[in-house]
Every structure is written in structure tokens, then in C-alpha cells.
PDB file of N, CA and C in Angstrom:
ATOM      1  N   UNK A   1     -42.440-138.026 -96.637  1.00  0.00           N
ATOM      2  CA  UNK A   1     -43.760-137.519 -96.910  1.00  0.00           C
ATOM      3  C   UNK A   1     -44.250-136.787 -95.666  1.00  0.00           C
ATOM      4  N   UNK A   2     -45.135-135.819 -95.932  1.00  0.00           N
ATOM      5  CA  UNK A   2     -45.699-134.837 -94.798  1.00  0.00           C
ATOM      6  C   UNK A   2     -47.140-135.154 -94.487  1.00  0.00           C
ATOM      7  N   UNK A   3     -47.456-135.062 -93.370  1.00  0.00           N
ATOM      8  CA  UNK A   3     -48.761-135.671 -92.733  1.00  0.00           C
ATOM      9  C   UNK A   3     -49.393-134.441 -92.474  1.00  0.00           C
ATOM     10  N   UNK A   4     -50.751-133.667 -92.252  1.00  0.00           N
ATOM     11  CA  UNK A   4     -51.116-132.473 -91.172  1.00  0.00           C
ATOM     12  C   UNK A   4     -52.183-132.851 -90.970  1.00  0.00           C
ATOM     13  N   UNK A   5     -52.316-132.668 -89.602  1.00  0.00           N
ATOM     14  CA  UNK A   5     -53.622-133.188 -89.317  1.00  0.00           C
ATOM     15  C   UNK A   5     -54.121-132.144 -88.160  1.00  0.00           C
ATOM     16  N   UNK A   6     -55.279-131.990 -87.791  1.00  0.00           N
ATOM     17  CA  UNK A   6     -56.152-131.236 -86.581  1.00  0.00           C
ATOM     18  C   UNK A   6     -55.983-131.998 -85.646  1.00  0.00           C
ATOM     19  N   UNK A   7     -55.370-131.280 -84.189  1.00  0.00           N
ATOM     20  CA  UNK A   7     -55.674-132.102 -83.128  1.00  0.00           C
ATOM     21  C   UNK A   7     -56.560-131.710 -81.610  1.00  0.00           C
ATOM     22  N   UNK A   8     -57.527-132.043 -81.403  1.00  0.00           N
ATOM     23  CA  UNK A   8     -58.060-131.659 -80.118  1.00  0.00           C
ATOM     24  C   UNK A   8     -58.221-132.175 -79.331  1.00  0.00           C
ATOM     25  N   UNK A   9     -57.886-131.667 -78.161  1.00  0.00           N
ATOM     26  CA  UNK A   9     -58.096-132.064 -76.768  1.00  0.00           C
ATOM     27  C   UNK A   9     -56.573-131.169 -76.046  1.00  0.00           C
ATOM     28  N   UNK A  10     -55.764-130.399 -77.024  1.00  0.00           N
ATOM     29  CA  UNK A  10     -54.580-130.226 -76.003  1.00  0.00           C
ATOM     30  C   UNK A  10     -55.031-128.516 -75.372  1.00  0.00           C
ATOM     31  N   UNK A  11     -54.473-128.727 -74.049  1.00  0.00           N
ATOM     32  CA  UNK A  11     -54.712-127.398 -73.343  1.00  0.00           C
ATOM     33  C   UNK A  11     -53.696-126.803 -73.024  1.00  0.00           C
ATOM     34  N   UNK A  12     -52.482-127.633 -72.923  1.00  0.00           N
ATOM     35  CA  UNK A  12     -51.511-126.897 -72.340  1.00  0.00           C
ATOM     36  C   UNK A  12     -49.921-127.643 -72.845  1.00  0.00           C
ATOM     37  N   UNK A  13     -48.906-126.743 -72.562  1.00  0.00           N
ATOM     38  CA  UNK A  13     -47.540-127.642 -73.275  1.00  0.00           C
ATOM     39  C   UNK A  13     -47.505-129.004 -72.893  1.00  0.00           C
ATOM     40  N   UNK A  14     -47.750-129.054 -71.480  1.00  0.00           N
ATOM     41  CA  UNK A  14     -47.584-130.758 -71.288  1.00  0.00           C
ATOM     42  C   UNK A  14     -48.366-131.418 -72.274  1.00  0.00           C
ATOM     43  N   UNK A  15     -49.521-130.935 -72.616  1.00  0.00           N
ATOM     44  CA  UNK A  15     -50.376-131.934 -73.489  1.00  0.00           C
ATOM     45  C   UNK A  15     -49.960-131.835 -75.247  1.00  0.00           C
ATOM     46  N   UNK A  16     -49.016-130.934 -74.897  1.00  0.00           N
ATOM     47  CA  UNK A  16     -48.559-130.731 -77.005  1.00  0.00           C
ATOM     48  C   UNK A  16     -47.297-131.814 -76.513  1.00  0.00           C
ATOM     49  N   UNK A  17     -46.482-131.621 -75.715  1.00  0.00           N
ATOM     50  CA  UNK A  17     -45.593-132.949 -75.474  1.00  0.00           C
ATOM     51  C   UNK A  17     -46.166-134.380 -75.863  1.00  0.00           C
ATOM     52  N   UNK A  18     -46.836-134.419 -75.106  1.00  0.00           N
ATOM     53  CA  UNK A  18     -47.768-135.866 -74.847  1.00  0.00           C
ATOM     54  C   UNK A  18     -48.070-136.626 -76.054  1.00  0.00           C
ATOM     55  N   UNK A  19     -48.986-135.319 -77.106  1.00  0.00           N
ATOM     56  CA  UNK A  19     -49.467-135.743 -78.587  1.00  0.00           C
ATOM     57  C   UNK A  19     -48.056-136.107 -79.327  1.00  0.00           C
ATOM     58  N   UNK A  20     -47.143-134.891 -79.185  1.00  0.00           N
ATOM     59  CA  UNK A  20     -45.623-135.203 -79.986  1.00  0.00           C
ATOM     60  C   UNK A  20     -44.873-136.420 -79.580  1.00  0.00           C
ATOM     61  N   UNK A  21     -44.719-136.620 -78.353  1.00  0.00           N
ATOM     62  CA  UNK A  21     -44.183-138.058 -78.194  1.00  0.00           C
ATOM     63  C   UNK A  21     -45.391-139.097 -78.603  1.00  0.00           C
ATOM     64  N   UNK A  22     -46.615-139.547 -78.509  1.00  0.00           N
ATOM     65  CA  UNK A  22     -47.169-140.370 -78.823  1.00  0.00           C
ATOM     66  C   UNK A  22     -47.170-140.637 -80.257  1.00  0.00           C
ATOM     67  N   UNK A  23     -47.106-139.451 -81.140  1.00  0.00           N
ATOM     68  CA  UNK A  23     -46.737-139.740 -82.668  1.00  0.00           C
ATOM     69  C   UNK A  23     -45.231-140.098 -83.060  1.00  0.00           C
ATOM     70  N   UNK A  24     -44.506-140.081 -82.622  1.00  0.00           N
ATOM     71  CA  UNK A  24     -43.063-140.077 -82.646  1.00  0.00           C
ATOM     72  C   UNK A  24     -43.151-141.665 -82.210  1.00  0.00           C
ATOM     73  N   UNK A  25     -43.823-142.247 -81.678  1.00  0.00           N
ATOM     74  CA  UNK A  25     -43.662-143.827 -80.887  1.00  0.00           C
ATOM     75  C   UNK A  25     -44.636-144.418 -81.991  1.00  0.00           C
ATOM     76  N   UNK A  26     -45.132-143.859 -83.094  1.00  0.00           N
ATOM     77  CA  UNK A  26     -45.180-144.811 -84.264  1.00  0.00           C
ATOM     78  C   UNK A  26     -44.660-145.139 -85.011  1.00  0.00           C
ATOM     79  N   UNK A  27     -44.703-146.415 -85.720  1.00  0.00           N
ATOM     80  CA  UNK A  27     -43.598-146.763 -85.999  1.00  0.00           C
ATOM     81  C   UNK A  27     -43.401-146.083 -87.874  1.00  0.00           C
ATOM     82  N   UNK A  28     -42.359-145.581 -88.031  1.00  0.00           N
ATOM     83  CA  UNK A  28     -42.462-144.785 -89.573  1.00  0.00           C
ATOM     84  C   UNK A  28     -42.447-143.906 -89.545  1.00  0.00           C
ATOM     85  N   UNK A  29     -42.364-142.898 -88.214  1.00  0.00           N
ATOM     86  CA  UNK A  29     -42.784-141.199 -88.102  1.00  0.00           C
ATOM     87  C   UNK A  29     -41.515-140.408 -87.675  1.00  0.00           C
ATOM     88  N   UNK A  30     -40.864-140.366 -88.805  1.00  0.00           N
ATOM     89  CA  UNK A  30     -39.160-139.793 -88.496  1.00  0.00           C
ATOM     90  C   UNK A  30     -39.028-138.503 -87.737  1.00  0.00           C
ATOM     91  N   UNK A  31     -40.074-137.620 -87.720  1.00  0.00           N
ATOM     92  CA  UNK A  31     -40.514-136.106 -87.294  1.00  0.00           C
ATOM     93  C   UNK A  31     -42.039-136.031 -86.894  1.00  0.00           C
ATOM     94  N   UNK A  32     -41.649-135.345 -85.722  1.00  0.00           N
ATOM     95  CA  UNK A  32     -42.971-134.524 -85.364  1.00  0.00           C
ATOM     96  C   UNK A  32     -43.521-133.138 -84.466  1.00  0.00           C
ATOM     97  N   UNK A  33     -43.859-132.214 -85.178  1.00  0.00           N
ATOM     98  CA  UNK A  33     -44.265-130.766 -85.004  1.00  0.00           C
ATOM     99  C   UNK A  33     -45.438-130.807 -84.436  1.00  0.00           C
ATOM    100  N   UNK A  34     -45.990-130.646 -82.981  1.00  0.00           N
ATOM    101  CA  UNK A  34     -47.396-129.814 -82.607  1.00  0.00           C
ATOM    102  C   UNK A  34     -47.319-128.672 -82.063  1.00  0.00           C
ATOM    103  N   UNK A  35     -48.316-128.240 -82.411  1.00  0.00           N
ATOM    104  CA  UNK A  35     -48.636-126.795 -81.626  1.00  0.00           C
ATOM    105  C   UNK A  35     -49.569-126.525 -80.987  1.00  0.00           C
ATOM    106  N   UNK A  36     -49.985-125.679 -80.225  1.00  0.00           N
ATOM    107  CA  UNK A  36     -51.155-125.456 -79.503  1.00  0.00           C
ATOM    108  C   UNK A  36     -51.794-124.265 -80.185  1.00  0.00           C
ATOM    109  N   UNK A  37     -51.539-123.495 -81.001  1.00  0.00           N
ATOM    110  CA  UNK A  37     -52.222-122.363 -81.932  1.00  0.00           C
ATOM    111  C   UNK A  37     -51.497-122.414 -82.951  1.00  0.00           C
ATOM    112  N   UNK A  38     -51.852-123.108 -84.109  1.00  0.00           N
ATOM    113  CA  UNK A  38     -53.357-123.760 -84.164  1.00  0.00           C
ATOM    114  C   UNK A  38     -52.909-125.290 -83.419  1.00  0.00           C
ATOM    115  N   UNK A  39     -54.117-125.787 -82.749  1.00  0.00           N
ATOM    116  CA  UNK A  39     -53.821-126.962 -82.457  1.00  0.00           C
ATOM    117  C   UNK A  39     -53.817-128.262 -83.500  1.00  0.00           C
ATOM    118  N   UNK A  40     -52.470-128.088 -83.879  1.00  0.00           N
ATOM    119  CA  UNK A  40     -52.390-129.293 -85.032  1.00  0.00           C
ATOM    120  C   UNK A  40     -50.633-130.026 -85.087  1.00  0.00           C
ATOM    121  N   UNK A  41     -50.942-131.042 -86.228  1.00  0.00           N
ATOM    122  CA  UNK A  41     -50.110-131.896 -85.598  1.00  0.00           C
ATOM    123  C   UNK A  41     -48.992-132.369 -87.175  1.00  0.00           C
ATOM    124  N   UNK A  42     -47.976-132.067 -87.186  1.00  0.00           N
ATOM    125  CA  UNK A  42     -47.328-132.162 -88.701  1.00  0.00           C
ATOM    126  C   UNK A  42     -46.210-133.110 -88.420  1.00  0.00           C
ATOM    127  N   UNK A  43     -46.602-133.634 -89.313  1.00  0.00           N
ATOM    128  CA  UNK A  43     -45.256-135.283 -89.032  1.00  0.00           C
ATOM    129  C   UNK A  43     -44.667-135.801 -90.401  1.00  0.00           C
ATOM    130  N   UNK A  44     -43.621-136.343 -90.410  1.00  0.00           N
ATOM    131  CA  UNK A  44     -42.743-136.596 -91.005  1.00  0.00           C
ATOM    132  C   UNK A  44     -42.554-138.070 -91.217  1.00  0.00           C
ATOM    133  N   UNK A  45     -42.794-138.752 -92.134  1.00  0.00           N
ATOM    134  CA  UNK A  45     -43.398-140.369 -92.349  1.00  0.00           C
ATOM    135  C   UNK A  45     -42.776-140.512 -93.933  1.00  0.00           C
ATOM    136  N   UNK A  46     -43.022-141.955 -93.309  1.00  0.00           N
ATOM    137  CA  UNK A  46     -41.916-143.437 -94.592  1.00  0.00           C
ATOM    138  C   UNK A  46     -43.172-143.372 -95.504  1.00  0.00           C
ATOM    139  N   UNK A  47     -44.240-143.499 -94.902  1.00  0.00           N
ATOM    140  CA  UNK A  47     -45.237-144.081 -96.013  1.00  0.00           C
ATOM    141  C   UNK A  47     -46.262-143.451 -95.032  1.00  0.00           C
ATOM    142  N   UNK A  48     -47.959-143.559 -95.930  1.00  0.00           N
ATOM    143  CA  UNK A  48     -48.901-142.477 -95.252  1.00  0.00           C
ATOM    144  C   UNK A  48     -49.390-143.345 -94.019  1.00  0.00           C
ATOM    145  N   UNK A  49     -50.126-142.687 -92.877  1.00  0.00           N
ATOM    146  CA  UNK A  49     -50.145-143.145 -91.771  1.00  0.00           C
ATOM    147  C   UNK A  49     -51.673-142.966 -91.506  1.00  0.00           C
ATOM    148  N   UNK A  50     -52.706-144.126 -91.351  1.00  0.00           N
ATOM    149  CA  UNK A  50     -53.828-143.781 -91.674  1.00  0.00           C
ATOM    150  C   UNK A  50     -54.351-143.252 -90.095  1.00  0.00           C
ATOM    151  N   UNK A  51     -55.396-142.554 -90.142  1.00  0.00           N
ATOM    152  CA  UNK A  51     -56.275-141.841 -89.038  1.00  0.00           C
ATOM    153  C   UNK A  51     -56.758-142.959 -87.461  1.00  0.00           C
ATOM    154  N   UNK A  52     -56.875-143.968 -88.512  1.00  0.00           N
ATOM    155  CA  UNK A  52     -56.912-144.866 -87.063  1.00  0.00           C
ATOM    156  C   UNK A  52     -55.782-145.667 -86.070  1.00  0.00           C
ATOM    157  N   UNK A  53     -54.676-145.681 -86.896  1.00  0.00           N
ATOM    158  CA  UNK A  53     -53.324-145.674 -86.466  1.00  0.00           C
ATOM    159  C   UNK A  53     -52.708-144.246 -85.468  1.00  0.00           C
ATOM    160  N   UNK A  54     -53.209-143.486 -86.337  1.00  0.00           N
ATOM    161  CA  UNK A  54     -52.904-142.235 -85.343  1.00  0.00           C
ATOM    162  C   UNK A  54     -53.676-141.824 -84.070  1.00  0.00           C
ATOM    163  N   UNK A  55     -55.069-142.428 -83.960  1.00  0.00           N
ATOM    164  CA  UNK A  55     -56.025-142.028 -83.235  1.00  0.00           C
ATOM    165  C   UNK A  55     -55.972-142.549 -81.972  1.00  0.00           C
ATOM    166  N   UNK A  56     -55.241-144.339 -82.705  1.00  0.00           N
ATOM    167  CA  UNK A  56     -55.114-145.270 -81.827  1.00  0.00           C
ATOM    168  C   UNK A  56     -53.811-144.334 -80.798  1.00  0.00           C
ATOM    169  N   UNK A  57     -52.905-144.240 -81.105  1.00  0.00           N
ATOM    170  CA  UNK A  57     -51.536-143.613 -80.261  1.00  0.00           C
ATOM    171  C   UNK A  57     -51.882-142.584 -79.666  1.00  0.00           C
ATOM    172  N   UNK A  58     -52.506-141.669 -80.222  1.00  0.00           N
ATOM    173  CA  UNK A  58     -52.969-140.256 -79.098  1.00  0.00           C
ATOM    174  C   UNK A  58     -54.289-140.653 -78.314  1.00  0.00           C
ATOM    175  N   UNK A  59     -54.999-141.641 -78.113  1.00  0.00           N
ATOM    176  CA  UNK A  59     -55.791-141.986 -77.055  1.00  0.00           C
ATOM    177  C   UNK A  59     -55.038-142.848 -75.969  1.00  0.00           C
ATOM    178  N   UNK A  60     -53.986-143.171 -76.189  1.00  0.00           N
ATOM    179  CA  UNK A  60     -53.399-144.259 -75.091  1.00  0.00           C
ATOM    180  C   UNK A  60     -52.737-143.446 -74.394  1.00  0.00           C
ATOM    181  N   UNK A  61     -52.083-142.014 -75.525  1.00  0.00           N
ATOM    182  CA  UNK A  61     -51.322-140.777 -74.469  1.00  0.00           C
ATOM    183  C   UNK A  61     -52.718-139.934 -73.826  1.00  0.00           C
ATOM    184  N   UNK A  62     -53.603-140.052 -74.069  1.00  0.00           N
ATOM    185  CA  UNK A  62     -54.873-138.925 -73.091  1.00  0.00           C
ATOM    186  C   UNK A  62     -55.760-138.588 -73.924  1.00  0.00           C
ATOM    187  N   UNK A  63     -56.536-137.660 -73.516  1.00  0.00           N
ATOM    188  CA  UNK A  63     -58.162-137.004 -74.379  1.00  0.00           C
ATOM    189  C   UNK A  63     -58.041-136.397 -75.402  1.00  0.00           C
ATOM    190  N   UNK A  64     -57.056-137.361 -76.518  1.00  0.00           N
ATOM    191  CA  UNK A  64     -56.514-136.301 -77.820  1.00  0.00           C
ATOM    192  C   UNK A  64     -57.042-136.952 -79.119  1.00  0.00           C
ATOM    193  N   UNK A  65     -57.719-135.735 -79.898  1.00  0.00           N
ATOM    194  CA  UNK A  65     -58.345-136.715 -81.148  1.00  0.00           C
ATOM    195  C   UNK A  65     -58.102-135.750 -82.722  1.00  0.00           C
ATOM    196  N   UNK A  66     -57.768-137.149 -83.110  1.00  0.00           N
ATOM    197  CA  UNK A  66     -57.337-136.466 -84.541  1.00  0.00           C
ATOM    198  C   UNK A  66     -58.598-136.189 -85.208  1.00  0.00           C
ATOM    199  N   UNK A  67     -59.013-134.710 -85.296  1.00  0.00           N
ATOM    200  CA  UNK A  67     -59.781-133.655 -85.974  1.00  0.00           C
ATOM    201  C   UNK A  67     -59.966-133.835 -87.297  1.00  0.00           C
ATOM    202  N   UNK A  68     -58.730-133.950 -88.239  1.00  0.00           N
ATOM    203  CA  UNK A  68     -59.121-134.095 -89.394  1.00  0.00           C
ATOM    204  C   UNK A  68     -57.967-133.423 -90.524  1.00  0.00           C
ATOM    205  N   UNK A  69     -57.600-132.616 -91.492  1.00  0.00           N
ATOM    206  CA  UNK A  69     -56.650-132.791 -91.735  1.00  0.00           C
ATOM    207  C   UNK A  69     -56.445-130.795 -91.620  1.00  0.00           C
ATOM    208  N   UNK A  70     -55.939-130.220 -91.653  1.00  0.00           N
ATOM    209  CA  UNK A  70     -55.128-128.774 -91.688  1.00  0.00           C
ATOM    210  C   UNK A  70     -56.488-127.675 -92.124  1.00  0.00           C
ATOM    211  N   UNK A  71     -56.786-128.418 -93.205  1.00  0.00           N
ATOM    212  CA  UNK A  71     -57.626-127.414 -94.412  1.00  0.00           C
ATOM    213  C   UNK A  71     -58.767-128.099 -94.115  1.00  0.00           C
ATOM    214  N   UNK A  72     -59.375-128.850 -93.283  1.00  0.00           N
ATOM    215  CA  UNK A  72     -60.578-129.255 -92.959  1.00  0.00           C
ATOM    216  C   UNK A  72     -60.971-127.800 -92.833  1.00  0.00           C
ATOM    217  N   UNK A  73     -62.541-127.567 -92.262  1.00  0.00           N
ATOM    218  CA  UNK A  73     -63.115-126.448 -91.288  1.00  0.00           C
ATOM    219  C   UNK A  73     -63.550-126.913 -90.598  1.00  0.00           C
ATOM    220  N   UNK A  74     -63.628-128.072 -89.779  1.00  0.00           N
ATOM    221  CA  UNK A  74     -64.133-128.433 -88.278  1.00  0.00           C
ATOM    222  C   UNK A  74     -64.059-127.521 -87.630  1.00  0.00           C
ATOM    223  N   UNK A  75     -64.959-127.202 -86.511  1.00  0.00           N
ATOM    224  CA  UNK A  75     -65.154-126.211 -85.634  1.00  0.00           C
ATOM    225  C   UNK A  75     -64.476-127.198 -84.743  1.00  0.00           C
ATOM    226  N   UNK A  76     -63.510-126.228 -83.695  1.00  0.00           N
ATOM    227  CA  UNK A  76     -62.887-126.991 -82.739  1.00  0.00           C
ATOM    228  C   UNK A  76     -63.846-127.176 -80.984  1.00  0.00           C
ATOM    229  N   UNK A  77     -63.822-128.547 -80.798  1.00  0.00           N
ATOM    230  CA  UNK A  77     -64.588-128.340 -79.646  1.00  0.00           C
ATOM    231  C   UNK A  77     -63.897-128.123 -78.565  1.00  0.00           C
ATOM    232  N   UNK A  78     -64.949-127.373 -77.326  1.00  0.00           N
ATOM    233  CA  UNK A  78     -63.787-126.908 -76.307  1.00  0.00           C
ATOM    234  C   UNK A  78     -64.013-128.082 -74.693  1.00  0.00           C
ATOM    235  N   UNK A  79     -63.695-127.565 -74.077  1.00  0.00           N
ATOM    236  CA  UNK A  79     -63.803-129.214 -72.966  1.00  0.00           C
ATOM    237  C   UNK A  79     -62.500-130.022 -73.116  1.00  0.00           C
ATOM    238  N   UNK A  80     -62.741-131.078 -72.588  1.00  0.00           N
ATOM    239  CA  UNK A  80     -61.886-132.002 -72.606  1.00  0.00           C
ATOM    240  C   UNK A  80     -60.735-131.932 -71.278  1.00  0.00           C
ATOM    241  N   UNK A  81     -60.231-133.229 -71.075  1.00  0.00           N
ATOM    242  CA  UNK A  81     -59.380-132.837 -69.736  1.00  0.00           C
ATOM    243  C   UNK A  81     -57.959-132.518 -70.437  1.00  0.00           C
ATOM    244  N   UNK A  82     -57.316-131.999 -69.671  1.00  0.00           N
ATOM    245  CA  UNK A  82     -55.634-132.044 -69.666  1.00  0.00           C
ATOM    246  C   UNK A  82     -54.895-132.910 -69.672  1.00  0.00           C
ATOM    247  N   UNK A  83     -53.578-133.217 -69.830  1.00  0.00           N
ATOM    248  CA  UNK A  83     -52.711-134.155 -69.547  1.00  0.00           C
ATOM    249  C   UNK A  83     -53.159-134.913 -68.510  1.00  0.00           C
ATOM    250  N   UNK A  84     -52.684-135.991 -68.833  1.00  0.00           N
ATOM    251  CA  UNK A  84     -52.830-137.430 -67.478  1.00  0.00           C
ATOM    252  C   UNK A  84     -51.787-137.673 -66.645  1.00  0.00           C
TER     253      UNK A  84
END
């Protein structure tokens, strides 16, 4: 099953690393695609993976927050620090 979700806080490759390994270290997430334009996050999962499971793993990797899903329209906010 395919996941997409919005992600903010990344500024730079180290920080699309950071989000991709922190989703990849859950447990069920066979694949995982981020990008920095658009900043979002597409993963590859056993079964669906809820928002606070995910939110939980990209805050322990740094200032990264799951936005919401692809086709949301959240306006993206700007700020936030870089990699840790």
C-alpha cells in the first residue's frame, strides 16, 4: 500500500535524508521516497501507518512535521531549523 503525505521543515538534502531514514526505521515501511520540491514524503507500507506514528519518528530525527496528505492545500510554512 502507498502512503503520501506533506512534509515540512526540510531545507536541505541532509534534511530529505534524515525524514527518509526516520520513515524507513518504522516498523512496516518497506520503501521510502522524499523530496524537497515538493516537500513530501511517499512510502511503501504492510498496512496504513497513522499520522501520529509518523509524526512521532520525524520529530526524534529533527524540526520535521507531517503536513498532511499530497492533495491537502496547506500553505507551507517557512522557518524552521535544518538538520541536527
Amino acid at each position: 500500500m502507498e502512503q503520501k503525505m506533506k512534509i515540512e521543515g526540510m531545507t536541505c538534502d541532509g534534511c530529505r535524508k534524515n525524514v527518509e531514514n526516520a520513515l524507513l526505521g518504522i516498523g512496516g515501511v518497506k520503501a521510502a521516497t522524499v523530496s524537497l520540491v515538493p516537500p513530501q514524503a511517499v512510502i511503501q507500507t504492510d498496512h496504513v501507518i497513522g499520522k501520529a506514528q509518523l509524526q512521532s519518528a520525524l520529530s526524534k530525527a529533527g524540526n520535521y512535521k507531517v503536513a498532511g496528505n499530497v492533495a491537502d492545500n496547506e500553505p507551507k510554512k517557512s522557518g524552521g531549523s535544518c538538520c541536527h
